[in-house]
N, C-alpha and C. Protein backbone atom coordinates (compact mmCIF):
# COMPACT_ATOMS: atom_id res chain seq x y z
N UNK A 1 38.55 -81.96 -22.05
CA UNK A 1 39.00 -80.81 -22.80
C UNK A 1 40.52 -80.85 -22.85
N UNK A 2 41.37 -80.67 -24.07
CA UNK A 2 42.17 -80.72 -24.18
C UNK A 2 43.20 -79.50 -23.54
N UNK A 3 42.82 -78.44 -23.84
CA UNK A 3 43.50 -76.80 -23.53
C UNK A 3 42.33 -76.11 -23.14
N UNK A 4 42.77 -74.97 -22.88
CA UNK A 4 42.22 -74.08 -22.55
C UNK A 4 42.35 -72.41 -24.00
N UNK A 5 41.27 -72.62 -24.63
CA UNK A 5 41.50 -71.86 -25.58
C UNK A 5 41.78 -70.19 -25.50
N UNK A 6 41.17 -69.61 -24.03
CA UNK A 6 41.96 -68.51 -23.67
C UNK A 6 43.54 -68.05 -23.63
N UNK A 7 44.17 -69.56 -23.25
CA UNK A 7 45.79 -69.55 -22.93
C UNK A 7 46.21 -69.35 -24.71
N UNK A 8 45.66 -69.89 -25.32
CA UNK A 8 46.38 -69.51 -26.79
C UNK A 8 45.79 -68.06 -27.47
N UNK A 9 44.84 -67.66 -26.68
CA UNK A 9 44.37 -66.10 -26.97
C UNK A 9 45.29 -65.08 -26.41
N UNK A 10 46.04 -65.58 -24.94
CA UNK A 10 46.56 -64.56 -24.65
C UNK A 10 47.87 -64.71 -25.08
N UNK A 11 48.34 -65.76 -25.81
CA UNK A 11 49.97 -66.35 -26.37
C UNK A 11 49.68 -65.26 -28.16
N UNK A 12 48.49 -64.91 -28.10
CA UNK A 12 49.12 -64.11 -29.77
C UNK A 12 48.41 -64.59 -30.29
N UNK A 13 47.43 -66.36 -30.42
CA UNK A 13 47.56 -67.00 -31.55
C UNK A 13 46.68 -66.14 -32.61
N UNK A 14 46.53 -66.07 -34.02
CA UNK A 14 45.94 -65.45 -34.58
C UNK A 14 46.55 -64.17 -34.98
N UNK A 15 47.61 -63.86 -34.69
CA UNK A 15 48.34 -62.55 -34.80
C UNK A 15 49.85 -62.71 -35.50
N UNK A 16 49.77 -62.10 -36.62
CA UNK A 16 50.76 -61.98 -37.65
C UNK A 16 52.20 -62.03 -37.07
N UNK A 17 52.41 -60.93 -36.05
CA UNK A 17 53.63 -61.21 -35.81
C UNK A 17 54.54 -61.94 -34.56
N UNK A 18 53.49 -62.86 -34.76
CA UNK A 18 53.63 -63.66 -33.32
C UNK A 18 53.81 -65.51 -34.36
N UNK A 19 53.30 -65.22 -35.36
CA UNK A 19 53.28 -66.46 -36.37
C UNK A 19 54.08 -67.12 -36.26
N UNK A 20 54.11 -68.77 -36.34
CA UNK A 20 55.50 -69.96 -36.58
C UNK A 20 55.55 -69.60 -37.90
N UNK A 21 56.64 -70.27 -38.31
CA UNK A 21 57.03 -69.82 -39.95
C UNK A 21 55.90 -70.81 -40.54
N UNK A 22 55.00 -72.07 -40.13
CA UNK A 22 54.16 -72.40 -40.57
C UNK A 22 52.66 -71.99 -40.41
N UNK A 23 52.63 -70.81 -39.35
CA UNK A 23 51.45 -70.14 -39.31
C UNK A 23 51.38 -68.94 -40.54
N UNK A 24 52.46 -68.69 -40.66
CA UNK A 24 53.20 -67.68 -42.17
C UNK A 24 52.59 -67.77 -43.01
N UNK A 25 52.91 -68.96 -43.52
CA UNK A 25 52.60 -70.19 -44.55
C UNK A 25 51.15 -69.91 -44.98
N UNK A 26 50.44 -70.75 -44.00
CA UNK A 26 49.08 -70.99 -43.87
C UNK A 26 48.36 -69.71 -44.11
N UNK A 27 48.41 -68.73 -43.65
CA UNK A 27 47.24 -67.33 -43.09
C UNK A 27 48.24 -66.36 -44.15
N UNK A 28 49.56 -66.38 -44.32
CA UNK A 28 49.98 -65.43 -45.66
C UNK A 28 50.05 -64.18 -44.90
N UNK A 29 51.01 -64.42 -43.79
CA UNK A 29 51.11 -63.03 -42.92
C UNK A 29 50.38 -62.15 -41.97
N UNK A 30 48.66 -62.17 -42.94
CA UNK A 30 47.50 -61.65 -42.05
C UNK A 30 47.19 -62.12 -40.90
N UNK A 31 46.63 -61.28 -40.45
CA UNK A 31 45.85 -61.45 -38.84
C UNK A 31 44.85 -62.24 -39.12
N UNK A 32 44.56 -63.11 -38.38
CA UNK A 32 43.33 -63.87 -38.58
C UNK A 32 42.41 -62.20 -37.74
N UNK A 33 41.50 -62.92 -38.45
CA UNK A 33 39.87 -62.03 -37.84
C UNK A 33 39.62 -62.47 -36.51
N UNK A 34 38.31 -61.88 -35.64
CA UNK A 34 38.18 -62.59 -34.55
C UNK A 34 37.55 -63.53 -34.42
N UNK A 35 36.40 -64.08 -35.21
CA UNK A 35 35.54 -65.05 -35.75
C UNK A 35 37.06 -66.24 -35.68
N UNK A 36 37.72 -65.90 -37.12
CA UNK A 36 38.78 -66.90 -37.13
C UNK A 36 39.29 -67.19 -35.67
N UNK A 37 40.30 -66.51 -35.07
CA UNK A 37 40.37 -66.66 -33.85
C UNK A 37 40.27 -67.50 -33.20
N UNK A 38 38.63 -67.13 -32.58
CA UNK A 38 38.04 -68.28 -31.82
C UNK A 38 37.86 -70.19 -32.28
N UNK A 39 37.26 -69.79 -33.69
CA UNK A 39 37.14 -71.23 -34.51
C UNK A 39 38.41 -71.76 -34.19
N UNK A 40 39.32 -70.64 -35.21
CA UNK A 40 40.83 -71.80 -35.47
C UNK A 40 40.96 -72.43 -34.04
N UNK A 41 41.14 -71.42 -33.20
CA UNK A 41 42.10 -71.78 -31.70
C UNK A 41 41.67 -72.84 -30.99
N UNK A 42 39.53 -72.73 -31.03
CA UNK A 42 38.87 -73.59 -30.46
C UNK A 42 39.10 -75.15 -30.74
N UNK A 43 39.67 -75.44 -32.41
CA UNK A 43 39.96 -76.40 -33.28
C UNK A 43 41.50 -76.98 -32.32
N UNK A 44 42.36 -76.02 -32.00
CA UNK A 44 43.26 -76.80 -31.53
C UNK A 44 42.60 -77.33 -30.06
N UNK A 45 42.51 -75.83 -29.29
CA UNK A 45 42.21 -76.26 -27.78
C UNK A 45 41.61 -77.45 -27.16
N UNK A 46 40.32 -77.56 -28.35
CA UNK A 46 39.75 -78.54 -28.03
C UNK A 46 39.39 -79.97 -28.48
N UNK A 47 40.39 -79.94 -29.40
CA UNK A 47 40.94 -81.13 -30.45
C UNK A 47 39.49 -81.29 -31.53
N UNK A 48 38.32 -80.18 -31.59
CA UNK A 48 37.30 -80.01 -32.46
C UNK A 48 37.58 -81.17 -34.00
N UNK A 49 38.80 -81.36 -34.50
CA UNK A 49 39.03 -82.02 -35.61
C UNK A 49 38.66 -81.46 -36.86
N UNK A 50 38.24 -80.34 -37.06
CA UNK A 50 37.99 -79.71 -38.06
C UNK A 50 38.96 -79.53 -39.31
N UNK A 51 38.64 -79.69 -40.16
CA UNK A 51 39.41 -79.18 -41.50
C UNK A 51 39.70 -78.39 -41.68
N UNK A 52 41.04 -77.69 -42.36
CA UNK A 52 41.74 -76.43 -42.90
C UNK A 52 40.10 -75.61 -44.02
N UNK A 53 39.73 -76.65 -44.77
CA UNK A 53 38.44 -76.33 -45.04
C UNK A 53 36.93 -76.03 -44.79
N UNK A 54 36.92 -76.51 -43.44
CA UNK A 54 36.02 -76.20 -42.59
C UNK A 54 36.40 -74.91 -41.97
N UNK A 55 37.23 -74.21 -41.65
CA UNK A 55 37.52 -73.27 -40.88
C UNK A 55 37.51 -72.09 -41.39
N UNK A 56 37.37 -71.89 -42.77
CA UNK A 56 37.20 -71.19 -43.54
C UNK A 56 36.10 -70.47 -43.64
N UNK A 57 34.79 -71.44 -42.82
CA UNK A 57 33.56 -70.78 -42.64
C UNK A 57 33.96 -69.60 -41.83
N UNK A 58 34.58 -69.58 -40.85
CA UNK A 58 34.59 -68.61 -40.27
C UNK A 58 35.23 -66.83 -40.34
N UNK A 59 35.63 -66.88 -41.83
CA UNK A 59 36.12 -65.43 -42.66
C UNK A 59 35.63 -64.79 -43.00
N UNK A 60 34.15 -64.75 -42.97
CA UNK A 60 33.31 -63.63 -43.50
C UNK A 60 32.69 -63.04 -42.07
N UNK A 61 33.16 -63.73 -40.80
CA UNK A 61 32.52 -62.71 -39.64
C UNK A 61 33.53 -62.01 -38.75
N UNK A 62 34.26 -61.22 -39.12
CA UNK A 62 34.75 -60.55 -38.56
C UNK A 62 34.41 -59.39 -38.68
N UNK A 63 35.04 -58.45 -37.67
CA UNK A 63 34.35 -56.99 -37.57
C UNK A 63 32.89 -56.92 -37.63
N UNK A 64 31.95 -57.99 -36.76
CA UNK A 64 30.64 -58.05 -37.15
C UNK A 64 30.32 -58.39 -38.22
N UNK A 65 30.57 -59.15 -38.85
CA UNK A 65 30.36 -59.24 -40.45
C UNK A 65 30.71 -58.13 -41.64
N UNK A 66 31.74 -57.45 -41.12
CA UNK A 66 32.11 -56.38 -41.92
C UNK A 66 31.17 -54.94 -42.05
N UNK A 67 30.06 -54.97 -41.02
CA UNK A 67 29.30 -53.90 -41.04
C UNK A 67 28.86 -53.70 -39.59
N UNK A 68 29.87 -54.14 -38.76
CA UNK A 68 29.82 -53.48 -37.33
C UNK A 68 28.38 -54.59 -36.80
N UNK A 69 27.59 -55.28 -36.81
CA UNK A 69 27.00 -56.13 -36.36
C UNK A 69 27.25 -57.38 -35.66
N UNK A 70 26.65 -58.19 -35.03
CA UNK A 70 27.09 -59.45 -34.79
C UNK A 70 28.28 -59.63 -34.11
N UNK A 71 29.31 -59.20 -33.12
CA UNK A 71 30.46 -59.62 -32.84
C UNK A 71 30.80 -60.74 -33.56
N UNK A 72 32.27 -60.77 -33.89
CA UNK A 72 32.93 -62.08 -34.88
C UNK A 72 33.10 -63.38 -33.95
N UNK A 73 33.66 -62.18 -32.46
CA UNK A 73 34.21 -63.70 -31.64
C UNK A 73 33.11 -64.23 -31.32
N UNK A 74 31.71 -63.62 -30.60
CA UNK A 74 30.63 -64.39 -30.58
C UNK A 74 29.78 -65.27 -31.60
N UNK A 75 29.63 -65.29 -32.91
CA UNK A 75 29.49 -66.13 -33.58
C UNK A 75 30.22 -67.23 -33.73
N UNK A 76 31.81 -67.26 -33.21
CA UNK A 76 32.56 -67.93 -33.42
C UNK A 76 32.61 -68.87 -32.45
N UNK A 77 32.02 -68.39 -31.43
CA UNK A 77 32.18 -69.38 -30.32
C UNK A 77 30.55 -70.18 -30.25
N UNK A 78 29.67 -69.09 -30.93
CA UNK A 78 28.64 -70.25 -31.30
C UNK A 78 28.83 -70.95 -32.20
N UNK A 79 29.61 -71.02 -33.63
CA UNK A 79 29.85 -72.09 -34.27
C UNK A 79 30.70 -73.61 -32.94
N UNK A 80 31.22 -72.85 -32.61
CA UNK A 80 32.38 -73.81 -31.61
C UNK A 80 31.24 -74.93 -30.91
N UNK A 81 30.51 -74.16 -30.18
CA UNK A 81 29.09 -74.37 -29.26
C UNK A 81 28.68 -75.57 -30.01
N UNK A 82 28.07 -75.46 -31.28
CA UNK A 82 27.51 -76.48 -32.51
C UNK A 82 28.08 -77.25 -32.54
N UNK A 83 29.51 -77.16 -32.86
CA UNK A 83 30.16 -78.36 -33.57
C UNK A 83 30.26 -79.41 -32.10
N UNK A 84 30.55 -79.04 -30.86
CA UNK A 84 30.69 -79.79 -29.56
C UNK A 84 29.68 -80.00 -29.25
N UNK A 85 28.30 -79.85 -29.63
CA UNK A 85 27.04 -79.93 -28.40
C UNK A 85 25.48 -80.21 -29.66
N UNK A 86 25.92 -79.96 -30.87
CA UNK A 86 24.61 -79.83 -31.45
C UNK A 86 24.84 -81.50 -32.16
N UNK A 87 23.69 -81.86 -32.41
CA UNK A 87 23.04 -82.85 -33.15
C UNK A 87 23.05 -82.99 -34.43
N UNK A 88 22.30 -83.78 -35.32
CA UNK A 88 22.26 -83.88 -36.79
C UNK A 88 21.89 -82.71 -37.35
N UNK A 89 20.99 -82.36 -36.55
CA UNK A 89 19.64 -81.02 -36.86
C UNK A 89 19.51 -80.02 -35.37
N UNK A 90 19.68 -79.00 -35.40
CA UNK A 90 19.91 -78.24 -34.42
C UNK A 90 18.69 -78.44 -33.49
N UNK A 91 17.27 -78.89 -34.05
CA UNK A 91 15.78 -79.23 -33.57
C UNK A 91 16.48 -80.21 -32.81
N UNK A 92 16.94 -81.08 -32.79
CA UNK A 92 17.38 -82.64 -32.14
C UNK A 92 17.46 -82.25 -31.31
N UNK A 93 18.45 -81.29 -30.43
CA UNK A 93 19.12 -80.69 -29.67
C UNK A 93 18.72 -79.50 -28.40
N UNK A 94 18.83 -79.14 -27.34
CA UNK A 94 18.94 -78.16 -26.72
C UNK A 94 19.57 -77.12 -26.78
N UNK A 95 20.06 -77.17 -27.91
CA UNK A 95 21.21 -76.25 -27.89
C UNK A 95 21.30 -74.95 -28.32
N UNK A 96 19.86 -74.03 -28.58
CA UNK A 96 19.85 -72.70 -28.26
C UNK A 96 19.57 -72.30 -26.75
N UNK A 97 17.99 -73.11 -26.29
CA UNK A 97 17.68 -72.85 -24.89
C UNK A 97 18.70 -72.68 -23.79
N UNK A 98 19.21 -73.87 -24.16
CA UNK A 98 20.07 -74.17 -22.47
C UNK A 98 22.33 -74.15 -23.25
N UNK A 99 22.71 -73.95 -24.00
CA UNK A 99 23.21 -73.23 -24.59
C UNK A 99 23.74 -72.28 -24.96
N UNK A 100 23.36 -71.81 -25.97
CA UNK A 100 23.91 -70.96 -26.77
C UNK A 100 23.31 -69.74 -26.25
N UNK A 101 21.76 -69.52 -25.96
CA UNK A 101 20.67 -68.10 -25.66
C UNK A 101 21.87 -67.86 -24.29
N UNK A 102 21.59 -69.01 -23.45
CA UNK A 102 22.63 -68.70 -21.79
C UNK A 102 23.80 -67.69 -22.03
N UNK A 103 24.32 -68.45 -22.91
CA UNK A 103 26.20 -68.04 -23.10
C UNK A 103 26.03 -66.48 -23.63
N UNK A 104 25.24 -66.40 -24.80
CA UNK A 104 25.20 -64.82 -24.89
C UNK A 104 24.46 -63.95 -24.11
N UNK A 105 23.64 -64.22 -23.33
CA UNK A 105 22.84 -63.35 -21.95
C UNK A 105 24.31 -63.32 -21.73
N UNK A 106 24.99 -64.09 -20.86
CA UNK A 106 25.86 -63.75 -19.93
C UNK A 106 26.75 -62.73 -21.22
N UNK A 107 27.33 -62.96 -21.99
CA UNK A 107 28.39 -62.04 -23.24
C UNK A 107 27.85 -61.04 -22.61
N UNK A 108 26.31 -60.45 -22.90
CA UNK A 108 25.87 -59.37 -23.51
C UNK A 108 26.00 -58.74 -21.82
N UNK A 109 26.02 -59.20 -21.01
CA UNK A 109 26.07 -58.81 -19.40
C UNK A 109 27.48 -58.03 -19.15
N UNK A 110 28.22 -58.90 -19.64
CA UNK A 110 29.99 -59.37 -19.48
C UNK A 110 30.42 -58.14 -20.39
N UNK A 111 30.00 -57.82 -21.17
CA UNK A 111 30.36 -56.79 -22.18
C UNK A 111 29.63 -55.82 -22.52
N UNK A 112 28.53 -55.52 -22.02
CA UNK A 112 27.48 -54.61 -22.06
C UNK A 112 26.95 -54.76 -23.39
N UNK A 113 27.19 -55.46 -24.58
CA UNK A 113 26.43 -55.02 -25.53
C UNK A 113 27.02 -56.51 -26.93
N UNK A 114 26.64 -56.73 -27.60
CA UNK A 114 26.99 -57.98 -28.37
C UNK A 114 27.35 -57.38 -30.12
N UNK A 115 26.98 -56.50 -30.24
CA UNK A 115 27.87 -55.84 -31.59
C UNK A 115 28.93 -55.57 -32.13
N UNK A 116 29.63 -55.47 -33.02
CA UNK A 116 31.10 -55.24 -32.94
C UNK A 116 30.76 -53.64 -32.72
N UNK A 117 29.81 -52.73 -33.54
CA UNK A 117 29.69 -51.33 -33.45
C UNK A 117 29.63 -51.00 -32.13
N UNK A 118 28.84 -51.59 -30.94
CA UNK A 118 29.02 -51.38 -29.43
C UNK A 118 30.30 -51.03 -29.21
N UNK A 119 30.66 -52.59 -28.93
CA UNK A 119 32.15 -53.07 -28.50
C UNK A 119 33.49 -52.52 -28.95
N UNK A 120 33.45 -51.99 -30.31
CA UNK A 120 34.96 -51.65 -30.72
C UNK A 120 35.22 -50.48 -30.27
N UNK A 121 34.53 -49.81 -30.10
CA UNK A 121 34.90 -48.34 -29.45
C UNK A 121 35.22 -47.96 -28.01
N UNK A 122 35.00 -49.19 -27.42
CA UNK A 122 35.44 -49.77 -25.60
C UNK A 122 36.66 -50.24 -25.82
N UNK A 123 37.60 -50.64 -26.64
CA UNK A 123 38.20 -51.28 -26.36
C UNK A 123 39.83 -50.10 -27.02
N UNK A 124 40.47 -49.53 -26.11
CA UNK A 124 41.67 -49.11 -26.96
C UNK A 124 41.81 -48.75 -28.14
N UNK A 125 41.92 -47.97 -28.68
CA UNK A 125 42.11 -47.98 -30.11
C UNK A 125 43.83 -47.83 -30.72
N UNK A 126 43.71 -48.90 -31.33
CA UNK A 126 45.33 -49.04 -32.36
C UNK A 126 45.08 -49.04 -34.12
N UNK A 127 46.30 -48.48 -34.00
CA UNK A 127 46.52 -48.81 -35.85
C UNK A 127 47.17 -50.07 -36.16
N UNK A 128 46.78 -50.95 -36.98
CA UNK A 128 45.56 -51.62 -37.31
C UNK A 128 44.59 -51.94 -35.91
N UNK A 129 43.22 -51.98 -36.03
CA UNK A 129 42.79 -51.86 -34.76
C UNK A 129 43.11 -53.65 -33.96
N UNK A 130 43.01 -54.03 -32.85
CA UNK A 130 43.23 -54.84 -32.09
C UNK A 130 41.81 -55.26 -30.94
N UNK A 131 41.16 -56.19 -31.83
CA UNK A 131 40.28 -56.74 -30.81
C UNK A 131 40.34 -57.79 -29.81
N UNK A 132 41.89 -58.23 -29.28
CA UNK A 132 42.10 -58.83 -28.36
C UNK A 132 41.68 -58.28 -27.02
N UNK A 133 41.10 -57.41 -26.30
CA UNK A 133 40.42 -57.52 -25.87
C UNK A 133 39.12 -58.56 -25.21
N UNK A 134 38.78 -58.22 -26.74
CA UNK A 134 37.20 -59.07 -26.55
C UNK A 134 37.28 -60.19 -27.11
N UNK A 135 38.05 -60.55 -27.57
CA UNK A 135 38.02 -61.85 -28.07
C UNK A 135 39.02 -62.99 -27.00
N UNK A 136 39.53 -62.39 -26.20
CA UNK A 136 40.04 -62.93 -25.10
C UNK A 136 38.60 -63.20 -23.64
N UNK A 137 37.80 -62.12 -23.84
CA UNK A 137 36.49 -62.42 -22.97
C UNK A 137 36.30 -63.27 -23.19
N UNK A 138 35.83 -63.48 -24.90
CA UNK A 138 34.44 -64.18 -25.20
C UNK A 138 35.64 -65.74 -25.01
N UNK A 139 36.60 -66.02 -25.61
CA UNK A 139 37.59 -66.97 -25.07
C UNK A 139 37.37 -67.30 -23.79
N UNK A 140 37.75 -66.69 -22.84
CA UNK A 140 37.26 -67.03 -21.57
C UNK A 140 36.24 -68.14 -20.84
N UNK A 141 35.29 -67.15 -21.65
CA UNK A 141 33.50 -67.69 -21.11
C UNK A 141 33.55 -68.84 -21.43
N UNK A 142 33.88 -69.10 -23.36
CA UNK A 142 33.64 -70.02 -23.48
C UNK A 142 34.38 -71.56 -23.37
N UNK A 143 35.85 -71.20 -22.44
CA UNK A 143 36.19 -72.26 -21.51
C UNK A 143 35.43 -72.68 -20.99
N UNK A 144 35.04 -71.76 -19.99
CA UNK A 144 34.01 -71.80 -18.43
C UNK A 144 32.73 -72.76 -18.83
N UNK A 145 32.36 -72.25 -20.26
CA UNK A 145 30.99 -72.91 -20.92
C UNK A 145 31.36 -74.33 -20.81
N UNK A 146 32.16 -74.56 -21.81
CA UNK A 146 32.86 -76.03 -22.37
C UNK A 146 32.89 -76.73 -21.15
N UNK A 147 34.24 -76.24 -20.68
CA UNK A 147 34.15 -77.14 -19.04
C UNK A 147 33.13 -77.75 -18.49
N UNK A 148 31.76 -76.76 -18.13
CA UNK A 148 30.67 -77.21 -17.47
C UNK A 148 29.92 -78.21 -18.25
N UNK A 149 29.87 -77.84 -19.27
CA UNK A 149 29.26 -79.31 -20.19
C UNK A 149 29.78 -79.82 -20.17
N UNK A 150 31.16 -79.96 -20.71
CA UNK A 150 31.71 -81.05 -20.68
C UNK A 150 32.01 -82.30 -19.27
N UNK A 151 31.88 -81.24 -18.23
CA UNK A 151 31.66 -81.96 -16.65
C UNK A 151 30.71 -82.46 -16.73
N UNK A 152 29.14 -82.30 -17.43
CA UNK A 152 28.13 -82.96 -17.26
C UNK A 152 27.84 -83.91 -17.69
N UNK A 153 28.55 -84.36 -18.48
CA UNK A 153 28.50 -85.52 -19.76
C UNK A 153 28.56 -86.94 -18.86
């Protein structure tokens, strides 16, 4: 593992005014989402190799998918999960059982609840709101995750 993708969660990354003049550039001032977040950051941390175009998948899940469902950072860190651990075909693979089902038991433990509608109302409230918080958890874990697989290899 290259980094540790928490350490660039708690440095800002993803946050407008914390931007290099080439993060400016790129994202056009905005906050990345928390979905983004995790993807982009996971892409550096863990040298993932992903495309500026690939990463893009990850803009339609934030705020739960825009209707309070689904946490963003947890989908995001199951895309992450996939791209490091899954196969041609997700069937090939172990990688809900022993995985992905694991990592969110523990989320849903770790955070009492896996929704953004749960979760956002635990966490501080700011104008514009600020889910660093939880997207620094789910960051966390999914060091802790990575690591251990990746030790097992």
């Amino acid at each position: 593992m290259e980094g540790k993708l928490s350490n660039l969660i708690e440095s800002n990354f993803g946050k407008a005014a914390f931007y290099t003049p080439e993060e400016n550039a790129r994202y056009g001032g905005v906050n990345l989402n928390c979905c983004e977040r995790i993807l982009r950051g996971a892409n550096i941390a863990y040298g993932l190799g992903m495309r500026e175009e690939d990463l893009r998948v990850s803009a339609a899940f934030g705020g739960g998918m825009g209707i309070g469902i689904t946490c963003g950072a947890l989908v995001g860190a199951l895309m992450v999960l996939s791209m490091k651990y899954s196969g041609p075909a997700e069937k090939t693979t172990a990688l809900k059982e022993e995985i992905t089902a694991p990592f969110l038991m523990r989320m849903r433990e770790e955070l009492g609840g896996l929704d953004c509608s749960f979760l956002k109302p635990r966490v501080p409230q700011q104008q514009p709101f600020d889910s660093t918080p939880i997207v620094l958890a789910v960051a966390k874990a999914l060091d802790e995750t990575v690591e251990r697989l990746d030790a097992q290899k």
